[in-house]
C-alpha atoms as a PDB file:
ATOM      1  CA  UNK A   1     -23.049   7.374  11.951  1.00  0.00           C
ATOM      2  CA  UNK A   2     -19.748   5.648  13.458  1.00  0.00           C
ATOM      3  CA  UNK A   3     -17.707   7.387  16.666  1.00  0.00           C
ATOM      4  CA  UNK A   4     -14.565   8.496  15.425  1.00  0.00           C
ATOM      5  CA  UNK A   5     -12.342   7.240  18.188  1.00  0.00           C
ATOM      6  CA  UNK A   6     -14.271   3.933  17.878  1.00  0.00           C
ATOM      7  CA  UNK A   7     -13.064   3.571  13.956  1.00  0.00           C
ATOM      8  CA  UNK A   8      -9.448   4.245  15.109  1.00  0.00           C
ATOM      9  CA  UNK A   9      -9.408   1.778  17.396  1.00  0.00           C
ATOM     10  CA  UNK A  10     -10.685  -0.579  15.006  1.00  0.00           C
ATOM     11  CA  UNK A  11      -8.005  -0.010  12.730  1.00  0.00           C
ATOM     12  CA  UNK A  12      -5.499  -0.185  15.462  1.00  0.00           C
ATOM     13  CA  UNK A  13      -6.690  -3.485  16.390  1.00  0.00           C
ATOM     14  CA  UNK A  14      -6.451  -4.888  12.533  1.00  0.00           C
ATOM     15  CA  UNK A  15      -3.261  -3.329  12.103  1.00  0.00           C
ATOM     16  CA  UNK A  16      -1.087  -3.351  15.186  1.00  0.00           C
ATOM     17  CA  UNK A  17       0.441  -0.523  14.697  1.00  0.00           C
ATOM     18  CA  UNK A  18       2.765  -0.717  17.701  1.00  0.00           C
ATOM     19  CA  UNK A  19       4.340  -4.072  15.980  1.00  0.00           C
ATOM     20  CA  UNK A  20       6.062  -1.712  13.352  1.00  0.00           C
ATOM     21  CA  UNK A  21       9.320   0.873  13.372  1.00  0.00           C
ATOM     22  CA  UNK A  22       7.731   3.255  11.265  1.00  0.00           C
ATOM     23  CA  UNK A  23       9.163   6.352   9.815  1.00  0.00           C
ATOM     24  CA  UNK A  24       5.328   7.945   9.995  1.00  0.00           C
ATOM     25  CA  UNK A  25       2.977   8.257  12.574  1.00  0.00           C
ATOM     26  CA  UNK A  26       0.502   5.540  11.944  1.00  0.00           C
ATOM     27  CA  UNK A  27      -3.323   6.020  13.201  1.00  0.00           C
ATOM     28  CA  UNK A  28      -5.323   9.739  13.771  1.00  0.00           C
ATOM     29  CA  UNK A  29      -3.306  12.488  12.277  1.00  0.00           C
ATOM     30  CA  UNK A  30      -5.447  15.202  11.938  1.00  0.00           C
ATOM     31  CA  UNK A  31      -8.735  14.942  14.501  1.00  0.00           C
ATOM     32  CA  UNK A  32     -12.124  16.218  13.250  1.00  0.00           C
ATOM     33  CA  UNK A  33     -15.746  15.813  13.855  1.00  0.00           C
ATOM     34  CA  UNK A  34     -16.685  13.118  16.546  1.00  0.00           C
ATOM     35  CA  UNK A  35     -19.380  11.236  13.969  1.00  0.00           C
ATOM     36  CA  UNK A  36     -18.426   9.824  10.477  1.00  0.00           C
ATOM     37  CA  UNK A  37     -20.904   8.841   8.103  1.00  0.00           C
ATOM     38  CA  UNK A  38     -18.866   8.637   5.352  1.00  0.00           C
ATOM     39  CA  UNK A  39     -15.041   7.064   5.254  1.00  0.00           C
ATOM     40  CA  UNK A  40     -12.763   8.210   1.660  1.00  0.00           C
ATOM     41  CA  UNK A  41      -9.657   6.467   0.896  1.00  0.00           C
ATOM     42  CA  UNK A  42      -6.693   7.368  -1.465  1.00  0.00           C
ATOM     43  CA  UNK A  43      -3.186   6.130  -1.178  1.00  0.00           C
ATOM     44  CA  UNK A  44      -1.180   9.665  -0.819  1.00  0.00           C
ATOM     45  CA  UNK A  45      -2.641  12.825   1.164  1.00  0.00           C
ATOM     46  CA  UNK A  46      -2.845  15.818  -1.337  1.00  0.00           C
ATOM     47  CA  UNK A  47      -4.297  18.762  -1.761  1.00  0.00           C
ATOM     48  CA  UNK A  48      -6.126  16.731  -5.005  1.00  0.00           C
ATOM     49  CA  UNK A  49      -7.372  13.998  -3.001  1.00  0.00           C
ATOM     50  CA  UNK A  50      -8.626  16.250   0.347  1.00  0.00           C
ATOM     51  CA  UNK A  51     -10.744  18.189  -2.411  1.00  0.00           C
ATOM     52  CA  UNK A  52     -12.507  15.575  -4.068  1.00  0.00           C
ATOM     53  CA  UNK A  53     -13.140  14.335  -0.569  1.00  0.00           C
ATOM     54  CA  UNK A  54     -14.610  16.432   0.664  1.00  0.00           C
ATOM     55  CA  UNK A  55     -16.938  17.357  -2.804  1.00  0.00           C
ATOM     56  CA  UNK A  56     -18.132  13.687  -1.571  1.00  0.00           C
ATOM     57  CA  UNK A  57     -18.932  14.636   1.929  1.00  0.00           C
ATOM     58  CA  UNK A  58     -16.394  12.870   3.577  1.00  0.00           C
ATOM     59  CA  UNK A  59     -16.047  12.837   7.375  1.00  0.00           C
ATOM     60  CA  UNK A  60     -12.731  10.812   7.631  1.00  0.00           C
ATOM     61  CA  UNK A  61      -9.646  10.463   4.780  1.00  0.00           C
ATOM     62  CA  UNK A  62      -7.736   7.264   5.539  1.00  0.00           C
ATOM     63  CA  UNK A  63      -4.659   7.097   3.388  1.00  0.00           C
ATOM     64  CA  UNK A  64      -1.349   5.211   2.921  1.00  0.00           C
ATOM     65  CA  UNK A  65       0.895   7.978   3.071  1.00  0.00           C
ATOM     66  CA  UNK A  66      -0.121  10.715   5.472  1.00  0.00           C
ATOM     67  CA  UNK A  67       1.083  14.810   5.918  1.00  0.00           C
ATOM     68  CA  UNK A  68       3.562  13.706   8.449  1.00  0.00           C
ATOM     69  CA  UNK A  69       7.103  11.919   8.279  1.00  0.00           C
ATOM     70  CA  UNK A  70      10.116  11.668  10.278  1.00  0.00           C
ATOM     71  CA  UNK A  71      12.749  14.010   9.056  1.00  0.00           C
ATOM     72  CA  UNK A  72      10.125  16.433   7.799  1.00  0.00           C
ATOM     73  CA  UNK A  73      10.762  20.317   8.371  1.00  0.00           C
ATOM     74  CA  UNK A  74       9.176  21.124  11.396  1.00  0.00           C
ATOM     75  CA  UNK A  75       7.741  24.285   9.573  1.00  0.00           C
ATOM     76  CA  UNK A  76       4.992  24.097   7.419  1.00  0.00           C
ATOM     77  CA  UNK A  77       5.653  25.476   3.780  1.00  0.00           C
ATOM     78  CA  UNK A  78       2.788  27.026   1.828  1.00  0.00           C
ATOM     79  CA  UNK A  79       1.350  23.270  -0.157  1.00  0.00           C
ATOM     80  CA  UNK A  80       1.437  22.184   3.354  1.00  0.00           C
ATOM     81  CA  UNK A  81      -0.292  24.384   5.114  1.00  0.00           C
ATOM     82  CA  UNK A  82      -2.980  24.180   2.211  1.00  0.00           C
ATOM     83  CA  UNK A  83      -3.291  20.723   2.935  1.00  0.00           C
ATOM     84  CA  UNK A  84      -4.026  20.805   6.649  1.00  0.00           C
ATOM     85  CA  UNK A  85      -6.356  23.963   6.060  1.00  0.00           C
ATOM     86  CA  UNK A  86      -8.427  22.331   3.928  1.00  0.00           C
ATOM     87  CA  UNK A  87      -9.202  19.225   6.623  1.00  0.00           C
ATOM     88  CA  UNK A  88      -9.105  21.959   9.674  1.00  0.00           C
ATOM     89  CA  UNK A  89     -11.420  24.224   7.845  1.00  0.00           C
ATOM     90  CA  UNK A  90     -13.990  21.079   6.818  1.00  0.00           C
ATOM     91  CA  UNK A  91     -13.833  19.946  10.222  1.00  0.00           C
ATOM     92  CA  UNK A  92     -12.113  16.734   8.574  1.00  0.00           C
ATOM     93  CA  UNK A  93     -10.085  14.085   9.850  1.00  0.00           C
ATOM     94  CA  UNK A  94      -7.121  12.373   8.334  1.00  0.00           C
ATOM     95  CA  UNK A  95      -5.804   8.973   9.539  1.00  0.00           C
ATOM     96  CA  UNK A  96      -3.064   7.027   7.913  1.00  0.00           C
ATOM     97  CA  UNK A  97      -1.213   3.747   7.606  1.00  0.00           C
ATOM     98  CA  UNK A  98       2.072   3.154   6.625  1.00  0.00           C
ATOM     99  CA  UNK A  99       3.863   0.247   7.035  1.00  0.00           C
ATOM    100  CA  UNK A 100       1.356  -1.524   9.197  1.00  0.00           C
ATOM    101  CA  UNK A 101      -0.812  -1.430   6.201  1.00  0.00           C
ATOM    102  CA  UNK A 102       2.181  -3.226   3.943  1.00  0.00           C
ATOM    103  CA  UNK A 103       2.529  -5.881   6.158  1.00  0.00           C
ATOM    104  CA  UNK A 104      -1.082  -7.042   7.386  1.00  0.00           C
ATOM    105  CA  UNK A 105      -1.417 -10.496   6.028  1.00  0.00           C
ATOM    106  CA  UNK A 106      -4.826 -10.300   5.723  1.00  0.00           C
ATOM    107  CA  UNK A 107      -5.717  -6.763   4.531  1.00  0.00           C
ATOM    108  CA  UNK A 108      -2.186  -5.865   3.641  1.00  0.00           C
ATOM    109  CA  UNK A 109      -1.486  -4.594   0.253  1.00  0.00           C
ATOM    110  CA  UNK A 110       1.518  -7.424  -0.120  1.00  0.00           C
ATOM    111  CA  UNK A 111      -1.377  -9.849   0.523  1.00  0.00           C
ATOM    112  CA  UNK A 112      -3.635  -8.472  -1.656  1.00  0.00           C
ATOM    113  CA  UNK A 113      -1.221  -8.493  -4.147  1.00  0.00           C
ATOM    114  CA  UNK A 114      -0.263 -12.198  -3.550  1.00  0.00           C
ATOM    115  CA  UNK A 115      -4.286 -13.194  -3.764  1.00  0.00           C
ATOM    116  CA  UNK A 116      -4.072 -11.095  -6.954  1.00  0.00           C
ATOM    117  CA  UNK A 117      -1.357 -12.441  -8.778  1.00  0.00           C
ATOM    118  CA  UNK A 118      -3.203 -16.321  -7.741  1.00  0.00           C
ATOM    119  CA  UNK A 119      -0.802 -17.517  -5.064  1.00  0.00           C
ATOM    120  CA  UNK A 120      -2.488 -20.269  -2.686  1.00  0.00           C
ATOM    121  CA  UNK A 121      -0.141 -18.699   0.131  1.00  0.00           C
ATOM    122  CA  UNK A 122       1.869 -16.259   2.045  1.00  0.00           C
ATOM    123  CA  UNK A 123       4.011 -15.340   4.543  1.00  0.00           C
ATOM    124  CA  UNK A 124       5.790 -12.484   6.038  1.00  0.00           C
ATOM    125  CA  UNK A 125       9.145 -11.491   4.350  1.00  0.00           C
ATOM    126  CA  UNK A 126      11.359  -8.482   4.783  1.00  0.00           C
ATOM    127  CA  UNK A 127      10.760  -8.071   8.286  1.00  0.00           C
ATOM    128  CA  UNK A 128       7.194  -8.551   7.887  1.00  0.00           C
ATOM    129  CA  UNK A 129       6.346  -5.655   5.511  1.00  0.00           C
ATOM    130  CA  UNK A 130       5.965  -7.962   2.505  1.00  0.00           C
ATOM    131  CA  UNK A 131       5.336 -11.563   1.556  1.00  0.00           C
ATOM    132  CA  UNK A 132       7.165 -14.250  -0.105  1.00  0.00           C
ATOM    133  CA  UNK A 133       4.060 -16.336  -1.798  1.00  0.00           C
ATOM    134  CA  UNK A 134       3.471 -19.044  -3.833  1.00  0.00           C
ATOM    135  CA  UNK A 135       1.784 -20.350  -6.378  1.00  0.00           C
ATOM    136  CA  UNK A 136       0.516 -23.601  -6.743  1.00  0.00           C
ATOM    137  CA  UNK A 137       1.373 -26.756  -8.806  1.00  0.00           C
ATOM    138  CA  UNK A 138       4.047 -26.177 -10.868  1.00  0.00           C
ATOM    139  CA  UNK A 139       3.932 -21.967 -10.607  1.00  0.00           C
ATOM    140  CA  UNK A 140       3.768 -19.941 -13.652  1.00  0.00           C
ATOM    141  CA  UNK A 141       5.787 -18.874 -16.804  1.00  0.00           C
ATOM    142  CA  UNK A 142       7.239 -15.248 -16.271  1.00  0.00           C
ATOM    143  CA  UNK A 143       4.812 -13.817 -18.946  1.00  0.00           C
ATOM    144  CA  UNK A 144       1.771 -14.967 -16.865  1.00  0.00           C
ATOM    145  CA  UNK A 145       3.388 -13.386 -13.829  1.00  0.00           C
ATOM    146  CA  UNK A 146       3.627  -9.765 -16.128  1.00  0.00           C
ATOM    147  CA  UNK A 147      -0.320 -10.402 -16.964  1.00  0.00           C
ATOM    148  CA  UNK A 148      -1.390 -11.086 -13.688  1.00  0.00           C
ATOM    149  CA  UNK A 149       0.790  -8.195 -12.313  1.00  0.00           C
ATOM    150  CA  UNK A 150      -0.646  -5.422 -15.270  1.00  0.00           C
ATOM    151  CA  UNK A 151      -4.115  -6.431 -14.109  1.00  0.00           C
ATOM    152  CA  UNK A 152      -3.815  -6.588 -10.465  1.00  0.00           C
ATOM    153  CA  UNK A 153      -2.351  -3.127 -10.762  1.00  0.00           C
ATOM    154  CA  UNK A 154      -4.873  -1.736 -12.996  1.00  0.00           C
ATOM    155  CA  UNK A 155      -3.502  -1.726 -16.368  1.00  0.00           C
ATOM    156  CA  UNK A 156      -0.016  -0.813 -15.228  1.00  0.00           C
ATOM    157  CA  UNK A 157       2.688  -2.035 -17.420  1.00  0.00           C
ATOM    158  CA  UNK A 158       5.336  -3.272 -14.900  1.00  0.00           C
ATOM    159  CA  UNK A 159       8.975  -2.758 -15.594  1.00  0.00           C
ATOM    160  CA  UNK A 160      10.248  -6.538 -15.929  1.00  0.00           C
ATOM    161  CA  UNK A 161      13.470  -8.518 -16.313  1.00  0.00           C
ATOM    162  CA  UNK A 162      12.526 -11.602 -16.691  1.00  0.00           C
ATOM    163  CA  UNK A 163      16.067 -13.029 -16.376  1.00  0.00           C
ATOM    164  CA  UNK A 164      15.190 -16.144 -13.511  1.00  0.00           C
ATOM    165  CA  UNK A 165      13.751 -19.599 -13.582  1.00  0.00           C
ATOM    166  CA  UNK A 166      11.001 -20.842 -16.528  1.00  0.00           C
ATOM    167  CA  UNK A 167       8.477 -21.139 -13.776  1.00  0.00           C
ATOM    168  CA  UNK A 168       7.805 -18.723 -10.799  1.00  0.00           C
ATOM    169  CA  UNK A 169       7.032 -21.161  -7.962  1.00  0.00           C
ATOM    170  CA  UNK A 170       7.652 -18.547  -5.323  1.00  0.00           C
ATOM    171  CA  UNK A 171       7.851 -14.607  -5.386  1.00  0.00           C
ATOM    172  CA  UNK A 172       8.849 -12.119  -2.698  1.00  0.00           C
ATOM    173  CA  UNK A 173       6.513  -8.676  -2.656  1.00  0.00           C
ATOM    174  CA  UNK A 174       7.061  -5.559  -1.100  1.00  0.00           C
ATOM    175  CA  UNK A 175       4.898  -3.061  -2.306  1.00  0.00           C
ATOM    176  CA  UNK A 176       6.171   1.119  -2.729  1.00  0.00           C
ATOM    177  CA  UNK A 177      10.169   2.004  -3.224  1.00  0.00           C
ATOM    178  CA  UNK A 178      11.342  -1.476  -1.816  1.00  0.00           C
ATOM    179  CA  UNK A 179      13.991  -2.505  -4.509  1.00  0.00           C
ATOM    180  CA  UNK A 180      16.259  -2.515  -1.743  1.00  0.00           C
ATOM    181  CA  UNK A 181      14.755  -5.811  -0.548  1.00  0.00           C
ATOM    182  CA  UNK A 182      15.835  -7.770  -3.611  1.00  0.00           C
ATOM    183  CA  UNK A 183      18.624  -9.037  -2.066  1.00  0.00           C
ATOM    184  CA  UNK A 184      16.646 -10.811   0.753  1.00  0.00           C
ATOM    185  CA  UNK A 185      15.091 -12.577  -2.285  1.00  0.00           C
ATOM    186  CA  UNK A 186      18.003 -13.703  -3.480  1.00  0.00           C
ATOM    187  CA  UNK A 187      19.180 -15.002  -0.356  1.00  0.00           C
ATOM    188  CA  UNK A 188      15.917 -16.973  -0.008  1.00  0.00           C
ATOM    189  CA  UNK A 189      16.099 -18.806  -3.003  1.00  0.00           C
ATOM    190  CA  UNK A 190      12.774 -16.703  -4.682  1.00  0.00           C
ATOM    191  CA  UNK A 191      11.875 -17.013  -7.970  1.00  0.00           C
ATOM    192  CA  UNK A 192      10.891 -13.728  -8.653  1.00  0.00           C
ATOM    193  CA  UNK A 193      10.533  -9.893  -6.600  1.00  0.00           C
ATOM    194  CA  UNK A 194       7.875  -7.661  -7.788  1.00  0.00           C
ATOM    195  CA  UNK A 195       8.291  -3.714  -6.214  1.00  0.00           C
ATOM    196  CA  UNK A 196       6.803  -0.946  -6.861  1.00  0.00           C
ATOM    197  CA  UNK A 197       9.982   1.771  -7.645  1.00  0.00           C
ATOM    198  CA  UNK A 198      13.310   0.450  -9.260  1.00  0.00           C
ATOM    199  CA  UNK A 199      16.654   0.911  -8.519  1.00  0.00           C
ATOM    200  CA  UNK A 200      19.728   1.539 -11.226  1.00  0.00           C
ATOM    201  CA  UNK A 201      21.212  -1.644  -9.898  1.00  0.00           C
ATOM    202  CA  UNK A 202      19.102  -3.959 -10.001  1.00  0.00           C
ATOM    203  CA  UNK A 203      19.351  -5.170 -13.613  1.00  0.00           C
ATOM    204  CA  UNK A 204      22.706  -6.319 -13.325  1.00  0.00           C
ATOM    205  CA  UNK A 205      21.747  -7.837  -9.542  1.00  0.00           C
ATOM    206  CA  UNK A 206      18.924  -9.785 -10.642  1.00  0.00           C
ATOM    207  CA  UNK A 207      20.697 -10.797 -14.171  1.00  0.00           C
ATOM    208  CA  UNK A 208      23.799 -12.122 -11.954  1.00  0.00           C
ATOM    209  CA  UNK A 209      21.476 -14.111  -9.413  1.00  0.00           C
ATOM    210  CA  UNK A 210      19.191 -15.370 -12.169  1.00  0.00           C
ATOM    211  CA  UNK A 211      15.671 -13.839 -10.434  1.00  0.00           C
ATOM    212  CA  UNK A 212      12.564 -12.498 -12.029  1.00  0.00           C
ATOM    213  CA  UNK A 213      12.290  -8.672 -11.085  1.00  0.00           C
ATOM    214  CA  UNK A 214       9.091  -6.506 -11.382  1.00  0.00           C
ATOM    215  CA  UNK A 215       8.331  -2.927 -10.488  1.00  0.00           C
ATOM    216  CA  UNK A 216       4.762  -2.430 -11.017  1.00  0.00           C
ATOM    217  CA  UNK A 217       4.616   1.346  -9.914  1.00  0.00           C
ATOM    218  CA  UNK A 218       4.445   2.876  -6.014  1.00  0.00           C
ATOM    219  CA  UNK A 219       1.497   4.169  -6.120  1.00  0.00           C
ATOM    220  CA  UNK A 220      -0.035   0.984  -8.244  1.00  0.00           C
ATOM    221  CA  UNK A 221       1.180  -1.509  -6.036  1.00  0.00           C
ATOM    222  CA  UNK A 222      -0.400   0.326  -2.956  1.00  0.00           C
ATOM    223  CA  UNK A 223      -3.905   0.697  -3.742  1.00  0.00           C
ATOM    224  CA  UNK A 224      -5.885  -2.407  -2.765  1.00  0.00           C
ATOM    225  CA  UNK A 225      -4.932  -2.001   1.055  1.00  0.00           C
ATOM    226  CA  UNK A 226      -6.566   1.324   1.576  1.00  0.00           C
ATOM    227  CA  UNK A 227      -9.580   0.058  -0.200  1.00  0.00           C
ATOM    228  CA  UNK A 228      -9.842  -3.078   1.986  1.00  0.00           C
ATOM    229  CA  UNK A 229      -9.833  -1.017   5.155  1.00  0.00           C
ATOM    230  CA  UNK A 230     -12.206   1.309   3.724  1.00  0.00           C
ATOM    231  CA  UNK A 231     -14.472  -1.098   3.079  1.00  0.00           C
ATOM    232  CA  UNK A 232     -14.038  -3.244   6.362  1.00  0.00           C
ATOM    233  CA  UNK A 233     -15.198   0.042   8.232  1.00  0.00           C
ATOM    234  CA  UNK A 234     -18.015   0.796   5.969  1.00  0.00           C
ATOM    235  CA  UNK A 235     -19.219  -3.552   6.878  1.00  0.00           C
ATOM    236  CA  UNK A 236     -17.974  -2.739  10.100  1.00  0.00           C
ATOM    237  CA  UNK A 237     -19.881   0.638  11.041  1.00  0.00           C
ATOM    238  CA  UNK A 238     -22.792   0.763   8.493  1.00  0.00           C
ATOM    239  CA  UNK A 239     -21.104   3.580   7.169  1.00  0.00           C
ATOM    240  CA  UNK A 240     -20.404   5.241   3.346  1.00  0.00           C
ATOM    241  CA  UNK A 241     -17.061   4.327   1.803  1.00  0.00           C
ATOM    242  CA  UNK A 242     -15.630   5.780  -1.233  1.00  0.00           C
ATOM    243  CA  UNK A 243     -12.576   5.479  -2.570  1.00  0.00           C
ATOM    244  CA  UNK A 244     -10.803   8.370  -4.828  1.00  0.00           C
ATOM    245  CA  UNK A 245      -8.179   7.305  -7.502  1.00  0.00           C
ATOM    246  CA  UNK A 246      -5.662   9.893  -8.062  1.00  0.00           C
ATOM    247  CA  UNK A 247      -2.930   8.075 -10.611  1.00  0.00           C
ATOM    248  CA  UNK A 248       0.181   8.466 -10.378  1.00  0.00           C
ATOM    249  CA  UNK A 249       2.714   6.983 -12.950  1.00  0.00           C
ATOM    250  CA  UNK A 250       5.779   6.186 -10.696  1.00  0.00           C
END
């Protein structure tokens, strides 16, 4: 058994929370039982994921994207309420993550993706929410950069135009719907973006500045983070960790 409060402020302290503008509130969203034995993590809170929690007895659901955003309605509607009954009425907590958990450079998924995809090294880009890494030697060929990306996000065919240089020597990555950050790429002379979500325009933007682009899917791109934390707490606190895969195909 782990103290609750004591596995918050452990994540607090990886994360930094208070380094980040978020749109979300990052850390304890929905407080339950004091003692955790056993930590679940998904990468999107829904009614799917709570479920199969809890069928696994677990005491705390730490997630990517939580119940509770800026600009939500300040009224629950019915799937919501479901949601938050189901962790009230199991005594459950919820804690998520959101951009804090993009930009950790250690346990971050942008870093995970970089040690993925075989970079050597990273550091922050796009105000510190991704990476720009790189690879080492010469780099890769754009075809090695789609088979490294497929199997870093579990099989996931990304969307690619591989329109840039014949070796990727350095990539920027910004996991989720970040396609707005391509131009930041540009402007730093990258060899390549990989995203999760695309945008109409960036075809023709990448085509015209000559720069590898990737989406890889939002939800693909964002589940090695979670895990990481999940299983930091469970080395951490001697506890259970589980992690639930729900796919999703954007």
């Amino acid at each position: 058994m782990a103290q609750l409060t004591e596995m918050i402020s452990e994540l607090d302290r990886l994360l930094e929370p208070e380094r980040f503008e978020d749109y979300a509130p990052n850390g304890l969203q929905v407080p339950g039982r004091e003692e955790v034995a056993t930590v679940v993590t998904g990468v999107s809170a829904s009614a799917e994921l709570f479920e199969r929690a809890l069928a696994e007895g677990a005491d705390l659901i730490l997630v990517h994207h939580g119940l509770f955003w800026r600009g939500a309605p300040q009224a629950l509607d019915r799937p919501a309420a479901r949601r938050l009954r189901l962790l009230l009425e199991a005594d459950c907590s919820l804690a998520a993550y959101h951009l804090p958990l993009d930009g950790d450079q250690e346990l971050g998924n942008n870093a995970l993706l970089a040690q993925a995809l075989g970079a050597t090294s990273w550091e922050p880009f796009a105000g510190g929410i991704g990476v720009a890494a790189t690879f080492p030697d010469q780099g890769i060929t754009p075809q090695e950069l789609i088979d490294r990306t497929r199997a870093a996000t579990g099989g996931r065919e990304p969307l690619a135009f591989t329109v840039g240089p014949e070796h990727v020597r350095r990539i920027g990555i910004v996991s989720g719907a970040a396609a707005g950050h391509l131009g930041e790429a540009i402007e730093a002379g990258l060899d390549a973006f990989l995203t999760g979500e695309p945008a109409e325009r960036v075809m023709h933007q990448a085509r015209e500045a000559g720069i590898h682009f990737l989406a890889a899917g939002h939800y693909a791109t964002e589940t090695l983070g979670v895990q990481a934390l999940g299983n930091h707490l469970a080395a951490h606190f001697g506890i259970e960790h589980r992690f639930i895969d729900v796919p999703n195909p954007i």
